[in-house]
PDB file of N, CA and C in Angstrom:
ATOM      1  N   UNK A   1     -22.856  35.127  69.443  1.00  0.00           N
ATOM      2  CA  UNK A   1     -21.522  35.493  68.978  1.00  0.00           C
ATOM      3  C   UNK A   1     -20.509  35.184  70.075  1.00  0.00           C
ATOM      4  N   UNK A   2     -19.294  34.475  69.491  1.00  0.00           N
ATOM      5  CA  UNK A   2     -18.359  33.757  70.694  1.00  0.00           C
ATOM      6  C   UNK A   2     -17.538  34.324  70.183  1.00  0.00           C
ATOM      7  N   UNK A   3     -16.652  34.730  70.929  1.00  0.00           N
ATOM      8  CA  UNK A   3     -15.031  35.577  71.089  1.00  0.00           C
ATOM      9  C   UNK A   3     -14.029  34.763  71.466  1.00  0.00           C
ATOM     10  N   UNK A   4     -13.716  34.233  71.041  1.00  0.00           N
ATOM     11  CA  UNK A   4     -12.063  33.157  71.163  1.00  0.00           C
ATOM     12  C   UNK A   4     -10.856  33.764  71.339  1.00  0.00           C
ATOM     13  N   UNK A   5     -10.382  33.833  72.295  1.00  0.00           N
ATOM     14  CA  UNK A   5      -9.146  34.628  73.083  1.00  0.00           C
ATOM     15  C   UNK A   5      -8.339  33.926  73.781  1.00  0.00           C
ATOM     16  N   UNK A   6      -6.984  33.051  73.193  1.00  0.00           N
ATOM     17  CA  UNK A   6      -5.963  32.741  73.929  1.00  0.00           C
ATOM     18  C   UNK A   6      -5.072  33.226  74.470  1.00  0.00           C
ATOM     19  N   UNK A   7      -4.822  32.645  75.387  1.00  0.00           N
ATOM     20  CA  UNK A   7      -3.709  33.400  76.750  1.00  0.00           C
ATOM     21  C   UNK A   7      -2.529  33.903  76.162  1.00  0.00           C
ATOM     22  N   UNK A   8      -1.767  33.137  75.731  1.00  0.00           N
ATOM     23  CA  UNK A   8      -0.373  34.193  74.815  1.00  0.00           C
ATOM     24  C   UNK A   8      -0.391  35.640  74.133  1.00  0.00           C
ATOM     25  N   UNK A   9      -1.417  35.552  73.190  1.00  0.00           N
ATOM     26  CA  UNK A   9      -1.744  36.980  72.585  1.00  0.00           C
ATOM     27  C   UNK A   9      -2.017  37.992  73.822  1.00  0.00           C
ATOM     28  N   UNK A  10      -2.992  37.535  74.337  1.00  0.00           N
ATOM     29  CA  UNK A  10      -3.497  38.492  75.274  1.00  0.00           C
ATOM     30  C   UNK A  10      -2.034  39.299  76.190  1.00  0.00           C
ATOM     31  N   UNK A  11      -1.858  38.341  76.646  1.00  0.00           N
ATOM     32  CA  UNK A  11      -0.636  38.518  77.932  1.00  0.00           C
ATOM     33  C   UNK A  11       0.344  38.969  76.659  1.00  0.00           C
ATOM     34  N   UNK A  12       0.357  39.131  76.113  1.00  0.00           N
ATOM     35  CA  UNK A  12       1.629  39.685  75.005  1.00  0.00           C
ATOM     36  C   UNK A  12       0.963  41.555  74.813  1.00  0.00           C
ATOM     37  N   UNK A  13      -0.152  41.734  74.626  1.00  0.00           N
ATOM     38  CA  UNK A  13      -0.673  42.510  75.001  1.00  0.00           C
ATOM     39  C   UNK A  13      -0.931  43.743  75.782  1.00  0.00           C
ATOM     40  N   UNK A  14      -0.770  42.861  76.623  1.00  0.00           N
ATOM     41  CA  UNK A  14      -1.048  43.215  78.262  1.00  0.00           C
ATOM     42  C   UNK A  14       0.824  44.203  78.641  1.00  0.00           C
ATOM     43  N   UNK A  15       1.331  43.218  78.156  1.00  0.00           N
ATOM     44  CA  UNK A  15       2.599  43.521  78.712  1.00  0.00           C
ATOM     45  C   UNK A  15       3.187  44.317  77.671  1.00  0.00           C
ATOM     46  N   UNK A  16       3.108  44.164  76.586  1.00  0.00           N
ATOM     47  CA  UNK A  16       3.455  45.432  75.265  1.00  0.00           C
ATOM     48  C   UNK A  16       2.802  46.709  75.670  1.00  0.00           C
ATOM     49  N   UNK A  17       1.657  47.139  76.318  1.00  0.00           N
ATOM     50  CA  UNK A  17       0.900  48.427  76.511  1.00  0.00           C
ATOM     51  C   UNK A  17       1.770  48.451  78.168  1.00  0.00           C
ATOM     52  N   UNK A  18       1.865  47.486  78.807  1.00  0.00           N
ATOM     53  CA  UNK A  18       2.971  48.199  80.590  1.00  0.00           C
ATOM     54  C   UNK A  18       4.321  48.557  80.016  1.00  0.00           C
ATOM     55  N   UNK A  19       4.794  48.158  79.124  1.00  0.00           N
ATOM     56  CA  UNK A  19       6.250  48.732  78.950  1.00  0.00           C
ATOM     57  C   UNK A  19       6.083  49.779  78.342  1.00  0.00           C
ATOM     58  N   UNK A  20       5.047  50.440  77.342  1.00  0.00           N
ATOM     59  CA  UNK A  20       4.941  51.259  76.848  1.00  0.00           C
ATOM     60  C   UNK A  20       5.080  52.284  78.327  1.00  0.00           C
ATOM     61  N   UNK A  21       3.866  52.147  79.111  1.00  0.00           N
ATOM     62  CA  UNK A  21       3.679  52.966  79.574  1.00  0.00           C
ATOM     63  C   UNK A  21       4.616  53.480  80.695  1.00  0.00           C
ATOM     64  N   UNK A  22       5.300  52.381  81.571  1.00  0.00           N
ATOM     65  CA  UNK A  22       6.436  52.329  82.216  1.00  0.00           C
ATOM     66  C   UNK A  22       7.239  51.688  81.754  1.00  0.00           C
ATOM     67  N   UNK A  23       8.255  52.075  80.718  1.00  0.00           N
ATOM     68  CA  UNK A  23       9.509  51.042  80.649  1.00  0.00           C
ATOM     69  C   UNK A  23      10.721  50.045  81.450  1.00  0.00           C
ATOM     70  N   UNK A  24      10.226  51.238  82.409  1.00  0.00           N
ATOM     71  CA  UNK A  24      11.309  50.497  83.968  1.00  0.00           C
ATOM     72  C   UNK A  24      10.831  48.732  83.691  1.00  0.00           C
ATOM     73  N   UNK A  25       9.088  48.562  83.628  1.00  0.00           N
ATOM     74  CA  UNK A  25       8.581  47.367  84.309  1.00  0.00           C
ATOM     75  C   UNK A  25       9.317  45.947  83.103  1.00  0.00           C
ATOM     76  N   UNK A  26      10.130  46.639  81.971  1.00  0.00           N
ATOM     77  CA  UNK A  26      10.505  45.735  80.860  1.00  0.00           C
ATOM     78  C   UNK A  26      11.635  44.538  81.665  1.00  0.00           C
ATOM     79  N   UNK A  27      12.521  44.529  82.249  1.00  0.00           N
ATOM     80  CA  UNK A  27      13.113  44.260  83.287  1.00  0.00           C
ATOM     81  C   UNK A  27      12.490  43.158  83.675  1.00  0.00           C
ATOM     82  N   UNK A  28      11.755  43.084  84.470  1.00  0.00           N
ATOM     83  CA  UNK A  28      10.231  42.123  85.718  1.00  0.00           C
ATOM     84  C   UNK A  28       9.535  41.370  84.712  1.00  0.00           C
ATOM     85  N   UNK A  29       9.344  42.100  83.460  1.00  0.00           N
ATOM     86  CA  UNK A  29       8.413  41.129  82.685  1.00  0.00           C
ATOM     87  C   UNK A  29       9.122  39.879  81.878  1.00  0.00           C
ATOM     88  N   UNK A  30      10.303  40.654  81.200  1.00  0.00           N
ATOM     89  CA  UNK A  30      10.933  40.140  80.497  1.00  0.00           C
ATOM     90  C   UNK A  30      11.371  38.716  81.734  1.00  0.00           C
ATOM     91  N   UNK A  31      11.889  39.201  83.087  1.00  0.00           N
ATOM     92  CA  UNK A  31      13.009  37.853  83.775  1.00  0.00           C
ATOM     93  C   UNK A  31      10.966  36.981  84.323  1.00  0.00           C
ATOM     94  N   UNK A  32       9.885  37.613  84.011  1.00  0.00           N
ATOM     95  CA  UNK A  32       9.120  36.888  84.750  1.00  0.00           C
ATOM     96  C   UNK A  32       8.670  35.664  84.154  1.00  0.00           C
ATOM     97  N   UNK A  33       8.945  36.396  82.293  1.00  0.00           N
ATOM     98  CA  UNK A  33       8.331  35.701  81.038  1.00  0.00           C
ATOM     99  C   UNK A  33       9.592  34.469  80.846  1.00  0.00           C
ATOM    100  N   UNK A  34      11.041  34.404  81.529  1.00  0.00           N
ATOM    101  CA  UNK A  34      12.110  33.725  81.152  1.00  0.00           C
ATOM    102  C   UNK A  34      11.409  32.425  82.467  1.00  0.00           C
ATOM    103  N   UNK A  35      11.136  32.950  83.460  1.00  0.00           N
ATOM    104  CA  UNK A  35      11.218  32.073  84.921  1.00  0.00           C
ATOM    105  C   UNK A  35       9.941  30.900  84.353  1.00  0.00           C
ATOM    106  N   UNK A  36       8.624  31.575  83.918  1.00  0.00           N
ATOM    107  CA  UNK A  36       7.486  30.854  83.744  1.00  0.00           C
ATOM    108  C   UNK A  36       8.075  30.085  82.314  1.00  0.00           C
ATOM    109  N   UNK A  37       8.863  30.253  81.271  1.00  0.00           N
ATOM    110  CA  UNK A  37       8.825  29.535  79.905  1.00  0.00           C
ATOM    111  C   UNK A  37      10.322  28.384  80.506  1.00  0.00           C
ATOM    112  N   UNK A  38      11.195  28.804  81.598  1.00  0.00           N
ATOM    113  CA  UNK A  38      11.511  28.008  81.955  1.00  0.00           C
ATOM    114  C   UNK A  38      11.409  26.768  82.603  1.00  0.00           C
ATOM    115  N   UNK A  39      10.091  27.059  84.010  1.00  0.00           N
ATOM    116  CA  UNK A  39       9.325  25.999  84.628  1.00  0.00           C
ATOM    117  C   UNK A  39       8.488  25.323  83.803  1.00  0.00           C
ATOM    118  N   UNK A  40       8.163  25.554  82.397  1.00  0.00           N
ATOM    119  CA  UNK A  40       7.435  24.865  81.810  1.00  0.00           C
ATOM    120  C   UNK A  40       8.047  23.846  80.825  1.00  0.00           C
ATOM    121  N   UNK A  41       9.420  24.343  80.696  1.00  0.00           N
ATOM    122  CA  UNK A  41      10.321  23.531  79.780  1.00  0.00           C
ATOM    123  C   UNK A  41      10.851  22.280  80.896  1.00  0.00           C
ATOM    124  N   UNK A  42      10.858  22.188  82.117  1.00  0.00           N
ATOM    125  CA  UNK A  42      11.739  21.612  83.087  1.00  0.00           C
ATOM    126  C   UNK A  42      10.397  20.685  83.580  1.00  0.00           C
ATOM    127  N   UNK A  43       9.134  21.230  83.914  1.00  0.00           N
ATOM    128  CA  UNK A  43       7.741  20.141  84.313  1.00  0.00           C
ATOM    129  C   UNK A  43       7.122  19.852  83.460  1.00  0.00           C
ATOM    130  N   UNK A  44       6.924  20.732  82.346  1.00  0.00           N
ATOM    131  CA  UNK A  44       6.287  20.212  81.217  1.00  0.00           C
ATOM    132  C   UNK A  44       4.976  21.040  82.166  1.00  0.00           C
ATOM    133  N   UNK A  45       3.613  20.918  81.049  1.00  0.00           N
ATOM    134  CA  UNK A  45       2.147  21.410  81.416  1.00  0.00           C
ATOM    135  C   UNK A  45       1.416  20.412  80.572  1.00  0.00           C
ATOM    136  N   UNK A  46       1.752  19.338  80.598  1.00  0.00           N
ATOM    137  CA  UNK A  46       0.585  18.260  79.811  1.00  0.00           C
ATOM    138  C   UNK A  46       0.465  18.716  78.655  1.00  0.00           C
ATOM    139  N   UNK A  47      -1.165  19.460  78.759  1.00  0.00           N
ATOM    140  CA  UNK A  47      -1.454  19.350  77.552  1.00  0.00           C
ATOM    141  C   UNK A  47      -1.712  21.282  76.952  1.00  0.00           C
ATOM    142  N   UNK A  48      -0.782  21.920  77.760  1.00  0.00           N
ATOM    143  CA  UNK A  48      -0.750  23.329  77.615  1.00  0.00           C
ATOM    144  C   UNK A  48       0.070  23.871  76.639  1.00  0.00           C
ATOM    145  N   UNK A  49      -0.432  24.552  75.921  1.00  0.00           N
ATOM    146  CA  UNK A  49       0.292  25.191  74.333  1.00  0.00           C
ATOM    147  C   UNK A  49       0.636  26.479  74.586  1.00  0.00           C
ATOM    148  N   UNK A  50       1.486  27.390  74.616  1.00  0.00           N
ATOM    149  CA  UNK A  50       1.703  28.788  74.610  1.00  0.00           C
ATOM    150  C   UNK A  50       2.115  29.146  73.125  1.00  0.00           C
TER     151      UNK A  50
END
């Protein structure tokens, strides 16, 4: 039995249950999630899908 788990969901996840728990961290995630979808729009990632 194989479990297929891509990175977006997960990390969407991940970071939906830290804001729950500390909202302060919504702030950091949100400008961290703008910085990384920006460097990827500006270098590109080949052949990387989010």
């Amino acid at each position: 039995m194989t479990i297929h788990v891509s990175l977006g969901p997960l990390v969407s996840l991940i970071a939906g249950i830290l804001i729950l728990v500390m909202p302060r961290l919504l702030n950091f995630i949100v400008a961290i999630y703008l910085i990384i979808i920006g460097l990827i729009g500006l270098f590109g990632m080949g052949g990387a899908h989010f």
